[in-house]
C-alpha atoms as a PDB file:
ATOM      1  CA  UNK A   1     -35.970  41.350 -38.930  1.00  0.00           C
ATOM      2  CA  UNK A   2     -32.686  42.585 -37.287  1.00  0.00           C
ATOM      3  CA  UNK A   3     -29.601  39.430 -37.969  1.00  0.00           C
ATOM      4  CA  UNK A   4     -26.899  39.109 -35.271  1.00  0.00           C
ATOM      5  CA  UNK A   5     -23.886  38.928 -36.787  1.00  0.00           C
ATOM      6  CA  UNK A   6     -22.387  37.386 -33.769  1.00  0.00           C
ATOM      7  CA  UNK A   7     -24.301  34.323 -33.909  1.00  0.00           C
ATOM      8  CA  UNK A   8     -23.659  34.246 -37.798  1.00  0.00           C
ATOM      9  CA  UNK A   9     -27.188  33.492 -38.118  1.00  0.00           C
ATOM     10  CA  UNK A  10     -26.062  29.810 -38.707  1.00  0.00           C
ATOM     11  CA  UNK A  11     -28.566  27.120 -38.052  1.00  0.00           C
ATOM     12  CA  UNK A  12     -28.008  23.345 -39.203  1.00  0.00           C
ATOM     13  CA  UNK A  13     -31.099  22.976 -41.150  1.00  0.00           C
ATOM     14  CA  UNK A  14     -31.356  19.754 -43.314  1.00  0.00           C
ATOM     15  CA  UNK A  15     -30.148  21.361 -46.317  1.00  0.00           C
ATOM     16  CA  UNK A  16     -27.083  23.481 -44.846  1.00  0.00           C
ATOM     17  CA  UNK A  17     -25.978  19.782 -43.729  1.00  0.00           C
ATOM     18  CA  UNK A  18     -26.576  18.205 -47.069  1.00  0.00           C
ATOM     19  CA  UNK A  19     -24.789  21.528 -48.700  1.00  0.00           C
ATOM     20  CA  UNK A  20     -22.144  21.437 -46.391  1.00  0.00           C
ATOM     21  CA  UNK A  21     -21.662  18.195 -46.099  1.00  0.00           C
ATOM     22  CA  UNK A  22     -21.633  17.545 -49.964  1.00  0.00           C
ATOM     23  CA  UNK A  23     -18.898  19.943 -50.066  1.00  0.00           C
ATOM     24  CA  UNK A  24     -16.327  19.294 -47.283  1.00  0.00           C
ATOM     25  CA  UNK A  25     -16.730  15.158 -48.780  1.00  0.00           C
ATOM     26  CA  UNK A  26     -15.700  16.711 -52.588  1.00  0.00           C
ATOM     27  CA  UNK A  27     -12.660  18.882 -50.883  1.00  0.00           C
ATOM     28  CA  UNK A  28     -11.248  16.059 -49.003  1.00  0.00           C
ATOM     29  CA  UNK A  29     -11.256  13.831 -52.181  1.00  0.00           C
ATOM     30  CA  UNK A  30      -9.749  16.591 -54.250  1.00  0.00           C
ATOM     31  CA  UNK A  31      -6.798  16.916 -51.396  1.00  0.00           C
ATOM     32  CA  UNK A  32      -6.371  12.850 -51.312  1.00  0.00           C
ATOM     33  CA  UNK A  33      -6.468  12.882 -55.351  1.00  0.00           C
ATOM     34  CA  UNK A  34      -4.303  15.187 -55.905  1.00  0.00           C
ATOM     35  CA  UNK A  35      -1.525  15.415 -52.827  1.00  0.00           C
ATOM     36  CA  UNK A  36      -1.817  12.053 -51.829  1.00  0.00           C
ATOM     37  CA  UNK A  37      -2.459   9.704 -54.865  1.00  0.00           C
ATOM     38  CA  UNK A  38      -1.540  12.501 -57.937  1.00  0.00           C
ATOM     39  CA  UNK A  39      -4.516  12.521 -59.604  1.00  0.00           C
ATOM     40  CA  UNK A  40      -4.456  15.668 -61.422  1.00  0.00           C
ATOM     41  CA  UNK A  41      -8.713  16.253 -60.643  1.00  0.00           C
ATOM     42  CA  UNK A  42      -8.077  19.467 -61.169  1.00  0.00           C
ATOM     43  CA  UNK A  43      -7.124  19.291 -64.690  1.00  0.00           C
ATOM     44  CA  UNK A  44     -10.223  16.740 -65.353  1.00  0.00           C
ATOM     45  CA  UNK A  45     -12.871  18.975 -62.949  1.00  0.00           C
ATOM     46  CA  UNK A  46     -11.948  22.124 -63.239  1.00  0.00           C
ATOM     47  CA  UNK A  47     -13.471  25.009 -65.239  1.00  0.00           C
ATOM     48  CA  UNK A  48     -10.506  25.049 -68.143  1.00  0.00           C
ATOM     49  CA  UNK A  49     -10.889  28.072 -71.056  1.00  0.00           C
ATOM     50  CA  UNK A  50     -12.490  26.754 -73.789  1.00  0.00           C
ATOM     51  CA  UNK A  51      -9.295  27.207 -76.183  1.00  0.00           C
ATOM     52  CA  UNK A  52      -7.171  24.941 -73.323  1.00  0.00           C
ATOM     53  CA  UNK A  53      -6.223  21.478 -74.303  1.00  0.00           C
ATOM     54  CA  UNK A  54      -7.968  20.483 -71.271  1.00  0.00           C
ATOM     55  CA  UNK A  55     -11.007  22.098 -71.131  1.00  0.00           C
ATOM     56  CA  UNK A  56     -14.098  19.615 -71.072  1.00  0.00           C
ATOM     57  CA  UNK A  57     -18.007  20.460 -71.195  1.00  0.00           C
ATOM     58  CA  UNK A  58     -18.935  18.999 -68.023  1.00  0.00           C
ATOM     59  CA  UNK A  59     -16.686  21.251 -66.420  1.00  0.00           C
ATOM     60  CA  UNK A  60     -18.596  24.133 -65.867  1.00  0.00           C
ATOM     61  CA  UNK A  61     -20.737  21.979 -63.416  1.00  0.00           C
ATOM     62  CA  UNK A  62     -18.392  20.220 -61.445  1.00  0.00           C
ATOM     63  CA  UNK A  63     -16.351  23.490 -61.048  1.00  0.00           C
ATOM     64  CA  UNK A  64     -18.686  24.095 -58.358  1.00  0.00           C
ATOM     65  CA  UNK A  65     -18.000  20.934 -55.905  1.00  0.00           C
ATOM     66  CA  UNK A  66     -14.146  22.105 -55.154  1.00  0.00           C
ATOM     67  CA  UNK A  67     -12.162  24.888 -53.817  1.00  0.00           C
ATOM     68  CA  UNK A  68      -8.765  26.242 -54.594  1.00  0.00           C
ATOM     69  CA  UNK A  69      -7.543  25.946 -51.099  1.00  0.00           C
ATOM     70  CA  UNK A  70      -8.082  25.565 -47.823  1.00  0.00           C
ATOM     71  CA  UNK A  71      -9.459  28.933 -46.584  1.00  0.00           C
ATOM     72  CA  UNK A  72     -11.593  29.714 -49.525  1.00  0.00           C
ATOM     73  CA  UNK A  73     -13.333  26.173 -48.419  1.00  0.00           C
ATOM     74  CA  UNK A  74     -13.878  27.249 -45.539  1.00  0.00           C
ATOM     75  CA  UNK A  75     -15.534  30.289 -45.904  1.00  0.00           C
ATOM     76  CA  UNK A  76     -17.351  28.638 -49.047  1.00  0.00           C
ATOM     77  CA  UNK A  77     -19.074  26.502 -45.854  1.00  0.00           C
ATOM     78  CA  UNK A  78     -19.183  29.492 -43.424  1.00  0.00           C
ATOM     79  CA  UNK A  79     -21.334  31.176 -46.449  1.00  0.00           C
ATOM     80  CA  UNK A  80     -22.920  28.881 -47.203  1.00  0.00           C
ATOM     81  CA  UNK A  81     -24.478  28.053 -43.387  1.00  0.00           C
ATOM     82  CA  UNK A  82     -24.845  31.887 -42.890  1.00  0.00           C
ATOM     83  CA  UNK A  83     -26.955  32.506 -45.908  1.00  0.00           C
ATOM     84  CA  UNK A  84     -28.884  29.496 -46.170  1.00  0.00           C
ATOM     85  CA  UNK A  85     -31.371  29.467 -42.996  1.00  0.00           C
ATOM     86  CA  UNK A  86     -32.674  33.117 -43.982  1.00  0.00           C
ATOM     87  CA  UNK A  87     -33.216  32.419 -47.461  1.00  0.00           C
ATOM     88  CA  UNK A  88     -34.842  29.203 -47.094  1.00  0.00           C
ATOM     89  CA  UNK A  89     -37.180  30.946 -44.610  1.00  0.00           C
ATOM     90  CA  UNK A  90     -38.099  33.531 -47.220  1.00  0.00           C
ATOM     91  CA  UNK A  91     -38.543  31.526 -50.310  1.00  0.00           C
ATOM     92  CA  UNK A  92     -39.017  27.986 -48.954  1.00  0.00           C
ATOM     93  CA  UNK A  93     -37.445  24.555 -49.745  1.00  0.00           C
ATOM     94  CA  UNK A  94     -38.525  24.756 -53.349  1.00  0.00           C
ATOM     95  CA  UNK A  95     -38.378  27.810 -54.315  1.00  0.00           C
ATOM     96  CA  UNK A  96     -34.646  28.709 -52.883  1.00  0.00           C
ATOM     97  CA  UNK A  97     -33.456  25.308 -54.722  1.00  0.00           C
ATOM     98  CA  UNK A  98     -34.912  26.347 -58.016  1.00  0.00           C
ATOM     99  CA  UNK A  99     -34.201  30.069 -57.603  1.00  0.00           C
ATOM    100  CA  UNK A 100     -29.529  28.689 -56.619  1.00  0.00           C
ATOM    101  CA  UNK A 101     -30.630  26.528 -59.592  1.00  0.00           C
ATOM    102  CA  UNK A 102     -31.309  29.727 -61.922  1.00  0.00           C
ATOM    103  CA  UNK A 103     -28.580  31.301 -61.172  1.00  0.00           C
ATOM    104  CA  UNK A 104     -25.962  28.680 -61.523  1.00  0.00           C
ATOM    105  CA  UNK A 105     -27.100  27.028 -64.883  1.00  0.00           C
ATOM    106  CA  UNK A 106     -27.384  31.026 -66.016  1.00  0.00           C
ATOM    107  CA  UNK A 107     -23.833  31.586 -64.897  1.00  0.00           C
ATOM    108  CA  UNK A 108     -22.712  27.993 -66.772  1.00  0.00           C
ATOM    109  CA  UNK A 109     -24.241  29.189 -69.904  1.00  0.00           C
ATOM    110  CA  UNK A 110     -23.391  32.479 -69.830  1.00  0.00           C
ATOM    111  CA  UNK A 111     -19.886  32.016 -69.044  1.00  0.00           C
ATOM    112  CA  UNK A 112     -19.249  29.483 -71.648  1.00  0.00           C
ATOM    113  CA  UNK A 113     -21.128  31.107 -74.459  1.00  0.00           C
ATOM    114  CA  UNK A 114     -18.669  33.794 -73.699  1.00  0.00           C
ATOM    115  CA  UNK A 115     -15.588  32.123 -73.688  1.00  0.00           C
ATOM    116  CA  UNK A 116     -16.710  30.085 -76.897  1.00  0.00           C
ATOM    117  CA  UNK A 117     -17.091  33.707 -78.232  1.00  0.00           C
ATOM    118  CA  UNK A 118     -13.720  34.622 -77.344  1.00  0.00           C
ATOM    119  CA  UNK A 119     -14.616  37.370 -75.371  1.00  0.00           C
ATOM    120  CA  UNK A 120     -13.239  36.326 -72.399  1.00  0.00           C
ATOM    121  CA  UNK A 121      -9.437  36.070 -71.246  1.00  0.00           C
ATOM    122  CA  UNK A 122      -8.846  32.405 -69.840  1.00  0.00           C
ATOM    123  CA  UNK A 123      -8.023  31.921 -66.423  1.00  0.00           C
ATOM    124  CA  UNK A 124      -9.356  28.993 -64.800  1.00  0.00           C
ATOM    125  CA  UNK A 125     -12.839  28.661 -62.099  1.00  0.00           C
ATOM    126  CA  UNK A 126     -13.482  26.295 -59.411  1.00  0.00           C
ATOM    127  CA  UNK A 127     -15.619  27.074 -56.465  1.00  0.00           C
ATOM    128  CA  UNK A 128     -19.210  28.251 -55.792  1.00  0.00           C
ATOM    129  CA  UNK A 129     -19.212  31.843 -56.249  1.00  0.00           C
ATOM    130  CA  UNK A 130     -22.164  32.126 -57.939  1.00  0.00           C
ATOM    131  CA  UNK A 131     -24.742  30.039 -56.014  1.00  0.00           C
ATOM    132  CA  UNK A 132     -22.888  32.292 -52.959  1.00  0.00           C
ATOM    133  CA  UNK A 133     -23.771  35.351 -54.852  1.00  0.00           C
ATOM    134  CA  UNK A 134     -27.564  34.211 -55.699  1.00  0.00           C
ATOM    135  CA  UNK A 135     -27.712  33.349 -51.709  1.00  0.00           C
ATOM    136  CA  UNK A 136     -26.704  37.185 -50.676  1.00  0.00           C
ATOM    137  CA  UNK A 137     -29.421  38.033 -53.643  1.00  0.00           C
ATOM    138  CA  UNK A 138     -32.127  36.253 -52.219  1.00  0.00           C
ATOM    139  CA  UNK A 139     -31.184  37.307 -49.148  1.00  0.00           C
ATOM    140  CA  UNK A 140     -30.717  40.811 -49.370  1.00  0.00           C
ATOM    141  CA  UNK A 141     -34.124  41.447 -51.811  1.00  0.00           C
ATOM    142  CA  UNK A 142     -36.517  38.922 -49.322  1.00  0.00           C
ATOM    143  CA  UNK A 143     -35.182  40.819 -46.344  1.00  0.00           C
ATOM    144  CA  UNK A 144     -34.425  44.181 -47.564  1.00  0.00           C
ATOM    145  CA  UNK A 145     -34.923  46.236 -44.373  1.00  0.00           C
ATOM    146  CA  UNK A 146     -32.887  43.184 -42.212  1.00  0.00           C
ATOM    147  CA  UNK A 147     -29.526  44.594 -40.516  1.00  0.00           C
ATOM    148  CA  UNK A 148     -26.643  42.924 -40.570  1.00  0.00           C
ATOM    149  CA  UNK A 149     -22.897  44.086 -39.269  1.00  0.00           C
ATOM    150  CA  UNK A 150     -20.646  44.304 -42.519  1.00  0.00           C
ATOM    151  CA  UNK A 151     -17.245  42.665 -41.370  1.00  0.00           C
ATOM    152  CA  UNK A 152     -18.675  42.353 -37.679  1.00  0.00           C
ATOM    153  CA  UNK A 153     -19.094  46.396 -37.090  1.00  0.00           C
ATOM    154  CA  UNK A 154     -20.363  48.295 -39.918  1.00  0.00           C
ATOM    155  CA  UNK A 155     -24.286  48.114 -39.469  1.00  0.00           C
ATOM    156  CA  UNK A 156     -25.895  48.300 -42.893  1.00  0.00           C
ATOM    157  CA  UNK A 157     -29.197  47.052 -44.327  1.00  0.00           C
ATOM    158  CA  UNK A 158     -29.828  43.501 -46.089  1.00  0.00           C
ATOM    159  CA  UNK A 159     -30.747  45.152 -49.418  1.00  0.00           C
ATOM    160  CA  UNK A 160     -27.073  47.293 -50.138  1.00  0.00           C
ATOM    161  CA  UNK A 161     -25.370  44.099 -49.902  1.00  0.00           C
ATOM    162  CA  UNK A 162     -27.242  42.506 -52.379  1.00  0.00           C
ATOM    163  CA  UNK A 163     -26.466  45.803 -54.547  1.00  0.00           C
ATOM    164  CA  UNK A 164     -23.075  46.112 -53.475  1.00  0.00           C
ATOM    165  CA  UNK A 165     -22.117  42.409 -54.063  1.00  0.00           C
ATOM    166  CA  UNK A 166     -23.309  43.218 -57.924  1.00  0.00           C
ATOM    167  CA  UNK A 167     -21.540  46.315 -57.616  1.00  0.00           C
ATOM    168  CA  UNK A 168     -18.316  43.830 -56.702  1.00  0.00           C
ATOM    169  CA  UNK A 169     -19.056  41.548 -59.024  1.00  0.00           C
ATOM    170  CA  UNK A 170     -18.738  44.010 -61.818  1.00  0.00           C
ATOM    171  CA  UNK A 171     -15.657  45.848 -60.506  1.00  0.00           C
ATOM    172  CA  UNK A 172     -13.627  42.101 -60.418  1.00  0.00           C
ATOM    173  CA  UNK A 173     -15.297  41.368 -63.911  1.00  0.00           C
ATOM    174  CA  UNK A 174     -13.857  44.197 -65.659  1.00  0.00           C
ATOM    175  CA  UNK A 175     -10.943  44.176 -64.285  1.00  0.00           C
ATOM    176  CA  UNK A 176      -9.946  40.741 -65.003  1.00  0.00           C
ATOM    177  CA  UNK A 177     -12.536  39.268 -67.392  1.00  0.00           C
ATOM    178  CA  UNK A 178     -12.172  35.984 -66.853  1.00  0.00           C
ATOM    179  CA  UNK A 179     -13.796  32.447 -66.470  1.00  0.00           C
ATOM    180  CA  UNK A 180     -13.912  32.929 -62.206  1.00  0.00           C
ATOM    181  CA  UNK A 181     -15.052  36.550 -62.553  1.00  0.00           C
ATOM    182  CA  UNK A 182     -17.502  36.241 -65.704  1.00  0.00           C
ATOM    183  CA  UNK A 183     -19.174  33.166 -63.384  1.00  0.00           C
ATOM    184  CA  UNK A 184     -19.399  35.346 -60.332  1.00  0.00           C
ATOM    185  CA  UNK A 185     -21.340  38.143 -61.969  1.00  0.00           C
ATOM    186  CA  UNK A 186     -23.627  35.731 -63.984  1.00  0.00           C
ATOM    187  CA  UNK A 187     -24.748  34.462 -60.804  1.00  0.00           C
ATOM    188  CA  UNK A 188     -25.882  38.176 -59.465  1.00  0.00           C
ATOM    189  CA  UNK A 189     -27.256  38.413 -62.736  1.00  0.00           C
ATOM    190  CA  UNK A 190     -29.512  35.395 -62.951  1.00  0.00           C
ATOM    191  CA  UNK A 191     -30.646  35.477 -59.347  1.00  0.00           C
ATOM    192  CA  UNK A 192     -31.310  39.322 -59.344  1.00  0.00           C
ATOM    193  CA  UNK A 193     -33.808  38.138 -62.578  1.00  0.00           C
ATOM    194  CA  UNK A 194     -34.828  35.353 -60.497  1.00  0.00           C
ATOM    195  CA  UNK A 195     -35.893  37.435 -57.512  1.00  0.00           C
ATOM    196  CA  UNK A 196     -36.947  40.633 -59.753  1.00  0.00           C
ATOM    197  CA  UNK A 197     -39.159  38.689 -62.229  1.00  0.00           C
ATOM    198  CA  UNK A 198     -39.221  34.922 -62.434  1.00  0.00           C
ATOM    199  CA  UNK A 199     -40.358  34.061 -58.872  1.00  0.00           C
ATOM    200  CA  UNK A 200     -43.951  36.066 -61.325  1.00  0.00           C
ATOM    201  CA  UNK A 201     -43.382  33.797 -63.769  1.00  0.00           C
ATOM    202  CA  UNK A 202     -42.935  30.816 -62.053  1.00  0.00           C
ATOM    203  CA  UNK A 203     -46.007  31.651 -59.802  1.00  0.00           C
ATOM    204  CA  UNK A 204     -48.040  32.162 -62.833  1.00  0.00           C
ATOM    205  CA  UNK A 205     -46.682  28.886 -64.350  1.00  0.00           C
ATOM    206  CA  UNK A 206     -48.080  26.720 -61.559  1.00  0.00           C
ATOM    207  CA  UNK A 207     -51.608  28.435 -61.817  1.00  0.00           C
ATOM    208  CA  UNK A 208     -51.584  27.500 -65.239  1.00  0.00           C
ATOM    209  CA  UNK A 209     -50.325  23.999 -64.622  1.00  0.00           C
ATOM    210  CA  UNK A 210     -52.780  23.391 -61.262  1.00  0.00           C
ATOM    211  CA  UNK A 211     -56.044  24.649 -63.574  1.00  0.00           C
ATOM    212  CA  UNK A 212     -55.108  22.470 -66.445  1.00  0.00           C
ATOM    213  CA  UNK A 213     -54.943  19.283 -63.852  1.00  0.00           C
ATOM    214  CA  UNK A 214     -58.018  20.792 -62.552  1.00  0.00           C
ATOM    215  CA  UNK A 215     -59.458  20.752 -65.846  1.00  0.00           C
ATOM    216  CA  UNK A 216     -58.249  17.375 -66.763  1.00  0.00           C
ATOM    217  CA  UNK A 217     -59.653  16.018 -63.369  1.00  0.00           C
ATOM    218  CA  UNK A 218     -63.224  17.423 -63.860  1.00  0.00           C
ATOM    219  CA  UNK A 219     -63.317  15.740 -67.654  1.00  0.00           C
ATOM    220  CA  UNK A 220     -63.767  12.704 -66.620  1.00  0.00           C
ATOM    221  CA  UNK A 221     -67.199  13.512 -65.394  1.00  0.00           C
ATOM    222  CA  UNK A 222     -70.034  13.291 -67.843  1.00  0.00           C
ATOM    223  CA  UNK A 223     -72.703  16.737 -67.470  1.00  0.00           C
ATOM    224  CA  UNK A 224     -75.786  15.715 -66.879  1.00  0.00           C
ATOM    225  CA  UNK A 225     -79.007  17.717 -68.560  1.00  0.00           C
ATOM    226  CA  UNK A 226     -82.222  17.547 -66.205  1.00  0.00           C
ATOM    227  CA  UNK A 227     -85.381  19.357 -66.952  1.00  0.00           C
ATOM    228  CA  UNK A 228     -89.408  18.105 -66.781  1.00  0.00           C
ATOM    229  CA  UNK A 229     -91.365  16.725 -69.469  1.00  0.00           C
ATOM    230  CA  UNK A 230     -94.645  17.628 -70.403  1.00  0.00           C
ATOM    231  CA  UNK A 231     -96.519  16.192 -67.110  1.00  0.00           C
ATOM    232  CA  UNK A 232     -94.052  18.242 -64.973  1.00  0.00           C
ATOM    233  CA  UNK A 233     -91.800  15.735 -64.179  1.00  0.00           C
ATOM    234  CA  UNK A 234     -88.185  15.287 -63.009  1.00  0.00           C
ATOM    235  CA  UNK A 235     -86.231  13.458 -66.410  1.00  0.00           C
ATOM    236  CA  UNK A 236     -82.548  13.620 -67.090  1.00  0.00           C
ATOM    237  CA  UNK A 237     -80.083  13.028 -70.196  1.00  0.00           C
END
């Protein structure tokens, strides 16, 4: 599978438009919120440290539905369209939705079991770094052998950007340590699991659950015990 990096590889599937879509609606209410009406959503929606007078538990979901400004929106979308198609086409509908899934409820608990801890040093996240980092995952580890053009020249295959977007990951986590860079490498983390052992375990789950049903379907048939009695004939129980 060779991926022309001229054509971005976007294609307007169903879910890139409800992705997309979803997100471009949030960003223009967070710009009429706050510059228009001065609603502060950012101080109610926001990922705040857990030690900040404003810091909230839902916040660590909703994080994900706004940007910080204008151009990391729109490559959030351009992402987002690029990575999609591929990755949809390698795990299907299902299994890319609960594989983003993994990775951003990993990166939600992570991250705020670790600022609870203390063991993290503040700063504030908003955006959808990690469900962009569990796309290049998934991408990268389906397609390993795919080539792409890094930054529109540098030809390189699938699987070293999934490796070198962990190796990133770390390299901004350790040097800052923060809420935006602690949820960035929790979503390599989780989807590198994902793709390296749960899509097994998942598999193996529905086996189990599809023979139980199975099972549960063929009890409500009564067995029937035939045989012949002693002048040969046909009887049944």
């Amino acid at each position: 599978m060779a991926i022309d990096s001229r054509s971005f590889g976007i294609q307007m599937t169903p879910l890139v438009k409800i992705s997309v879509g979803t997100l471009i609606a949030c960003f223009v209410l967070q710009l009429v919120c706050i510059n228009i009406l001065g609603i502060p959503l950012d101080d109610y929606l926001f990922m705040h440290p857990f030690r900040s007078e404003l810091w909230a538990p839902w916040q660590a979901l909703t994080s994900f539905f706004f940007a910080s400004d204008v151009l990391g929106a729109l490559l959030n979308w351009l992402v987002l369209a690029w990575f999609i198609p591929p990755a949809q086409a390698a795990l299907g509908s299902k299994g890319l939705i609960r594989a983003v899934s993994t990775a951003a409820a990993g990166s939600m608990v992570l991250t705020t079991v670790l600022d609870m801890a203390g063991l993290l040093n503040g700063g504030l996240h908003v955006g959808i770094n990690p469900i962009l980092t569990a796309l290049v995952v998934i991408f990268g580890m389906s397609n390993p052998n795919a080539s792409i053009r890094l930054f529109f020249v540098l030809k390189i295959q699938a699987k070293w950007v999934a490796y070198g977007s962990g190796l990133i990951a770390l390299l901004f986590f350790l040097s800052g340590r923060d809420l935006g860079s602690t949820m960035y490498l929790s979503g390599w983390i989780f989807a590198f699991g994902y793709m390296s052992l749960g899509q097994d375990f998942f598999r193996q789950w529905n086996l189990r659950r599809q023979a139980r049903k199975t099972e549960k379907e063929l009890g409500k048939f009564t067995v029937l015990k035939g045989g012949k009695d002693e002048k040969g004939d046909d009887w049944i129980n």
